[in-house]
Structures are given as structure tokens and as C-alpha cells.
C-alpha atoms as a PDB file:
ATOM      1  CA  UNK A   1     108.121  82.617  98.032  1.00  0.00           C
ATOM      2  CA  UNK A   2     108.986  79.416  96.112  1.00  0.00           C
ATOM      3  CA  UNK A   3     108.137  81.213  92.630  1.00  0.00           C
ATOM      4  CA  UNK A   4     111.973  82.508  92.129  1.00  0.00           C
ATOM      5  CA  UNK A   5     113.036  79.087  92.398  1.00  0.00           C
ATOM      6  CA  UNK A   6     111.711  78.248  89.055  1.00  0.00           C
ATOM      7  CA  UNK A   7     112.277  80.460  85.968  1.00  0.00           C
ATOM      8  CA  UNK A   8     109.458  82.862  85.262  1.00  0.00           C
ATOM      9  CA  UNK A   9     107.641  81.989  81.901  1.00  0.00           C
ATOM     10  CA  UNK A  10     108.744  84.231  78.803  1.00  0.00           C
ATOM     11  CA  UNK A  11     105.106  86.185  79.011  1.00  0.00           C
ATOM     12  CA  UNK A  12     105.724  86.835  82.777  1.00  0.00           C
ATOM     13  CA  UNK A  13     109.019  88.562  82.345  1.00  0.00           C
ATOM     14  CA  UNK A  14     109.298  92.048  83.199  1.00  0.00           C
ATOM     15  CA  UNK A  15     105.570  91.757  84.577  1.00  0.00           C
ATOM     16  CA  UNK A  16     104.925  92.450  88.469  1.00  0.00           C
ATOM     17  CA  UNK A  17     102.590  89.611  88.945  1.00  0.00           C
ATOM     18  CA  UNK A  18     100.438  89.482  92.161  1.00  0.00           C
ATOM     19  CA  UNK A  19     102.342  86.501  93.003  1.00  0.00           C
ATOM     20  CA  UNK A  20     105.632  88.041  93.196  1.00  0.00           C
ATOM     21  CA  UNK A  21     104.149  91.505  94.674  1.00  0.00           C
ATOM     22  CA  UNK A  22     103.382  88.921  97.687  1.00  0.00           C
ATOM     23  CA  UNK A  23     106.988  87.696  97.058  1.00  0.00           C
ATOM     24  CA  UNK A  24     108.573  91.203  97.243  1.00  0.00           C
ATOM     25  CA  UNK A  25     106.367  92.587 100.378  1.00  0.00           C
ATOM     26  CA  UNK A  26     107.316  89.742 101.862  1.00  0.00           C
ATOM     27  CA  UNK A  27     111.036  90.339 101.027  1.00  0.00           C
ATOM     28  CA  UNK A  28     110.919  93.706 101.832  1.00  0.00           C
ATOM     29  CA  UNK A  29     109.033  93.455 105.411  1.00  0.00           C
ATOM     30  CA  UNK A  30     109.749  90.331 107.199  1.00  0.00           C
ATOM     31  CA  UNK A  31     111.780  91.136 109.850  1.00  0.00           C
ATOM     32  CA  UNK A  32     113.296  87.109 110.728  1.00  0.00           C
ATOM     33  CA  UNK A  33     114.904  87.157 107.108  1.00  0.00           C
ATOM     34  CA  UNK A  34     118.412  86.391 106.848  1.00  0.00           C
ATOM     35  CA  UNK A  35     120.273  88.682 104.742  1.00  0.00           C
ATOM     36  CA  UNK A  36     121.072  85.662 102.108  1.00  0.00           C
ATOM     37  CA  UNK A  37     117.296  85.192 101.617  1.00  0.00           C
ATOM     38  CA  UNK A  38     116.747  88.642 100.465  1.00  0.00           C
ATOM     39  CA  UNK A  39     119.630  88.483  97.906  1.00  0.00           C
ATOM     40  CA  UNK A  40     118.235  85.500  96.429  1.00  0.00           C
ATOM     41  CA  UNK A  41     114.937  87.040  95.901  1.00  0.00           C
ATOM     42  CA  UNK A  42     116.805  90.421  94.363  1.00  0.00           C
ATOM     43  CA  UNK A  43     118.389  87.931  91.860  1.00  0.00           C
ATOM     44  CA  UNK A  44     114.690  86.166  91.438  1.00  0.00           C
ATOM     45  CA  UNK A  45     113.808  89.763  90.803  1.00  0.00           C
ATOM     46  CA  UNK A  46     116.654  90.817  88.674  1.00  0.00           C
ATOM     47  CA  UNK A  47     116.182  87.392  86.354  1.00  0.00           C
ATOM     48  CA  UNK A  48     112.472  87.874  86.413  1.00  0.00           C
ATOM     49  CA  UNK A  49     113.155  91.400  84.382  1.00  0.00           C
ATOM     50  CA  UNK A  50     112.094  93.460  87.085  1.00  0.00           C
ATOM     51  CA  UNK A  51     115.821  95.006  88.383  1.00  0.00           C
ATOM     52  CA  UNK A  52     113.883  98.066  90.324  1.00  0.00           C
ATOM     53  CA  UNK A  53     112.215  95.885  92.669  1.00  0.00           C
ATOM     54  CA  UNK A  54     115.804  93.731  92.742  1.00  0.00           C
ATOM     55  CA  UNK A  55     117.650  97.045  93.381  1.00  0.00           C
ATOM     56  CA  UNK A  56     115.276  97.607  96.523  1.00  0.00           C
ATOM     57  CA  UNK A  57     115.587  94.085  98.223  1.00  0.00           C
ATOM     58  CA  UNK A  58     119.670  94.710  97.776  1.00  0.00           C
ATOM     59  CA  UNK A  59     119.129  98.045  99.989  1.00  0.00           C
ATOM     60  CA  UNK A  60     117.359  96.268 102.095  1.00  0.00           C
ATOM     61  CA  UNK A  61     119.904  93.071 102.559  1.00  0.00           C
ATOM     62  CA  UNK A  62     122.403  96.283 103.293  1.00  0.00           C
ATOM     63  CA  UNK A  63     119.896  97.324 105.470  1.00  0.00           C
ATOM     64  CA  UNK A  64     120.690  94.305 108.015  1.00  0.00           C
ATOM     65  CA  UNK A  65     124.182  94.276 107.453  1.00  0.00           C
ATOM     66  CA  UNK A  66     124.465  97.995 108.558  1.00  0.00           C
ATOM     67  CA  UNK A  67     127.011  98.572 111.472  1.00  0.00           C
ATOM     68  CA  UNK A  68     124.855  98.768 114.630  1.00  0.00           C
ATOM     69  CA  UNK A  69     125.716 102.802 115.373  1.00  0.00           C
ATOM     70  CA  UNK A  70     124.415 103.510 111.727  1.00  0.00           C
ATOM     71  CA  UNK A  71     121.421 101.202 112.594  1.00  0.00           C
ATOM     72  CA  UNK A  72     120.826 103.420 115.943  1.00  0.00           C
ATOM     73  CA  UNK A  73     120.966 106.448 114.222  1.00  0.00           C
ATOM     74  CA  UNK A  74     118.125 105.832 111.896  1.00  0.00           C
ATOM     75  CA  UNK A  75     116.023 104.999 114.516  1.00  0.00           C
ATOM     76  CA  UNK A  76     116.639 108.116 116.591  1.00  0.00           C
ATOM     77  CA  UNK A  77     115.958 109.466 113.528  1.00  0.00           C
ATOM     78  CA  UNK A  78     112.829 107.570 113.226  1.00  0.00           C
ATOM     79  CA  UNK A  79     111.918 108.642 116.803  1.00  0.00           C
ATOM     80  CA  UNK A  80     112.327 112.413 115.749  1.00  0.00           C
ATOM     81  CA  UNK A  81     110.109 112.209 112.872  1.00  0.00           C
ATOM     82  CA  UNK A  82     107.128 110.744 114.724  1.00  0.00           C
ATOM     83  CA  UNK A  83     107.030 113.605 117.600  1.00  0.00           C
ATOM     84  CA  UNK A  84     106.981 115.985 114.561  1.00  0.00           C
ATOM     85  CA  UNK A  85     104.071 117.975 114.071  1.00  0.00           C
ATOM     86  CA  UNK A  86     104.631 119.078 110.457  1.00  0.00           C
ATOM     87  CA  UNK A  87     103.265 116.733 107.839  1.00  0.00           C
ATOM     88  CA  UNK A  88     105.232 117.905 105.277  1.00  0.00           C
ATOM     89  CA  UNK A  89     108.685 117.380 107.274  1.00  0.00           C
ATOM     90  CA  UNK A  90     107.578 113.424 107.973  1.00  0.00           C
ATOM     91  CA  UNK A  91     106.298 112.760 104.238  1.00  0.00           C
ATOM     92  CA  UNK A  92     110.717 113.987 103.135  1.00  0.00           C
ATOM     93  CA  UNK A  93     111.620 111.687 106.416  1.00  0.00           C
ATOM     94  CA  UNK A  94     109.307 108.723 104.224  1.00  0.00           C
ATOM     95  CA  UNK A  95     110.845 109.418 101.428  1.00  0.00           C
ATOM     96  CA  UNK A  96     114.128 109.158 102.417  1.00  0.00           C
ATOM     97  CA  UNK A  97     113.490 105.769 104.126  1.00  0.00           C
ATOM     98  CA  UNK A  98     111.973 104.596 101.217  1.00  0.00           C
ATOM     99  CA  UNK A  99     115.306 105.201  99.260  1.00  0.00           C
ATOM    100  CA  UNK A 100     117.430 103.039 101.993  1.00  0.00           C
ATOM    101  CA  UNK A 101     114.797 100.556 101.515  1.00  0.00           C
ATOM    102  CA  UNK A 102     113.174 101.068 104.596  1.00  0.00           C
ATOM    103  CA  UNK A 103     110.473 100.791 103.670  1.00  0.00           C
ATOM    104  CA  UNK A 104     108.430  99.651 106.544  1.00  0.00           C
ATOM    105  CA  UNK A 105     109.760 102.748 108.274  1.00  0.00           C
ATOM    106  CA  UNK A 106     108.639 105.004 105.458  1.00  0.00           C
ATOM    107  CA  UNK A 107     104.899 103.617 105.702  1.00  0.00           C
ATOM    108  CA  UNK A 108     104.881 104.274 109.744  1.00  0.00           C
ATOM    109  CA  UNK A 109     105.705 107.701 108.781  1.00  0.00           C
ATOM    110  CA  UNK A 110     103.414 108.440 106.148  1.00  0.00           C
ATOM    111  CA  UNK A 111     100.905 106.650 108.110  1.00  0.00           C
ATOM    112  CA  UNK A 112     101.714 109.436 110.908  1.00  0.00           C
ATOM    113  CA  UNK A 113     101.893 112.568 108.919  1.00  0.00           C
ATOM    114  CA  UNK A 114      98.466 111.217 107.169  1.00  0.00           C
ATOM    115  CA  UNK A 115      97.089 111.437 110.922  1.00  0.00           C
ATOM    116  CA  UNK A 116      98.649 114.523 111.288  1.00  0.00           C
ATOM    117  CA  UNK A 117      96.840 115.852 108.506  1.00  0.00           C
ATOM    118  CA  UNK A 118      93.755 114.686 109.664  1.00  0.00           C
ATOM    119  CA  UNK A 119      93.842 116.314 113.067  1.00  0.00           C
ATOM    120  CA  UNK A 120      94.783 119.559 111.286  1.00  0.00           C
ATOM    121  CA  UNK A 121      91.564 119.344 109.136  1.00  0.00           C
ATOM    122  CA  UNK A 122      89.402 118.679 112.179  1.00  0.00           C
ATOM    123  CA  UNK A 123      90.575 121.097 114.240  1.00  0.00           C
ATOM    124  CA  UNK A 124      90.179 123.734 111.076  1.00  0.00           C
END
């Protein structure tokens, strides 16, 4: 992830390169982060004239600083969704992770009500 350490050439700004779509799933993902780490690269992000993806790592830094009852209530939550059976009802549950920046969360559940959708279509 050393690419935000530099700044990003004039005809890479505001351009999600593959190099800093590694950077960002990274970010966004790796669990052994420190919350610092992922500010830094929302500021690489921000600089590099791509604030959306910035705006995302900062939910996700808030993410980890959460207080631990809010932290145990999304994964009840989490819990809930995958003994759903309704596809629909997981895919909002995704969605709404995705907008905390939980996004590792929201592709388990899409990943699940995909599945889910599957089975349905077998069974007919």
C-alpha cells in the first residue's frame, strides 16, 4: 500500500487505478489494521481525487472505534440475517452494511441470499 505515500501523478488523479483498488480492498478488509492506517489511506484517497472511496475507509476507521455493545449488536444482527430465508430481506441487510462500511459483512450476506436464490430455483 506504499502508493499513497507518494503523490499520485496529475493524469492519475481522480482515476481508480488497479493499484489503488488493491490499496482500498486492502483498506477496507484487513482485519489487523489499526485504525490510524485506514485514515491515512482515506487521506491517500481523498488527495488522490477519489473522496467516495476516502469517505468509505473513514466509516470503516469508525467502524473499529465503535463502542463494543454497538459492535455486538451488528453482529447479532449479522447472525439474524444469515438464518433468514428471504433473499430479498438479506440483499437490504447488505446494503445497509455496505453504508457503515462493512463491507466484508455486506459481501457474506449477498453471498448468502445469492445461495438462497439458488436453492429456490432448484427446488422450482
Amino acid at each position: 500500500m506504499a502508493w499513497f505515500k507518494k503523490s499520485p501523478p496529475v493524469a492519475d488523479y481522480g482515476v481508480m487505478t488497479p493499484k489503488r483498488m488493491v490499496a482500498y480492498k486492502t483498506l477496507m478488509t484487513l482485519q489487523s489494521l489499526k485504525t490510524e492506517e485506514i485514515i491515512k489511506g482515506a487521506e491517500a484517497f481523498e488527495k488522490a481525487g477519489l473522496p467516495e472511496y476516502g469517505r468509505m475507509l473513514r466509516k470503516r476507521a469508525d467502524l473499529k472505534n465503535a463502542p463494543k455493545d454497538v459492535r455486538e449488536q451488528r453482529k447479532a444482527i449479522l447472525r439474524e440475517l444469515l438464518k433468514s430465508s428471504d433473499p430479498d430481506e438479506v440483499d437490504e441487510g447488505a446494503d445497509a452494511f455496505d453504508k457503515i462500511g462493512a463491507t466484508v459483512a455486506a459481501d457474506q450476506l449477498r453471498a448468502y441470499a445469492r445461495g438462497l436464490r439458488t436453492k429456490k430455483q432448484v427446488k422450482g
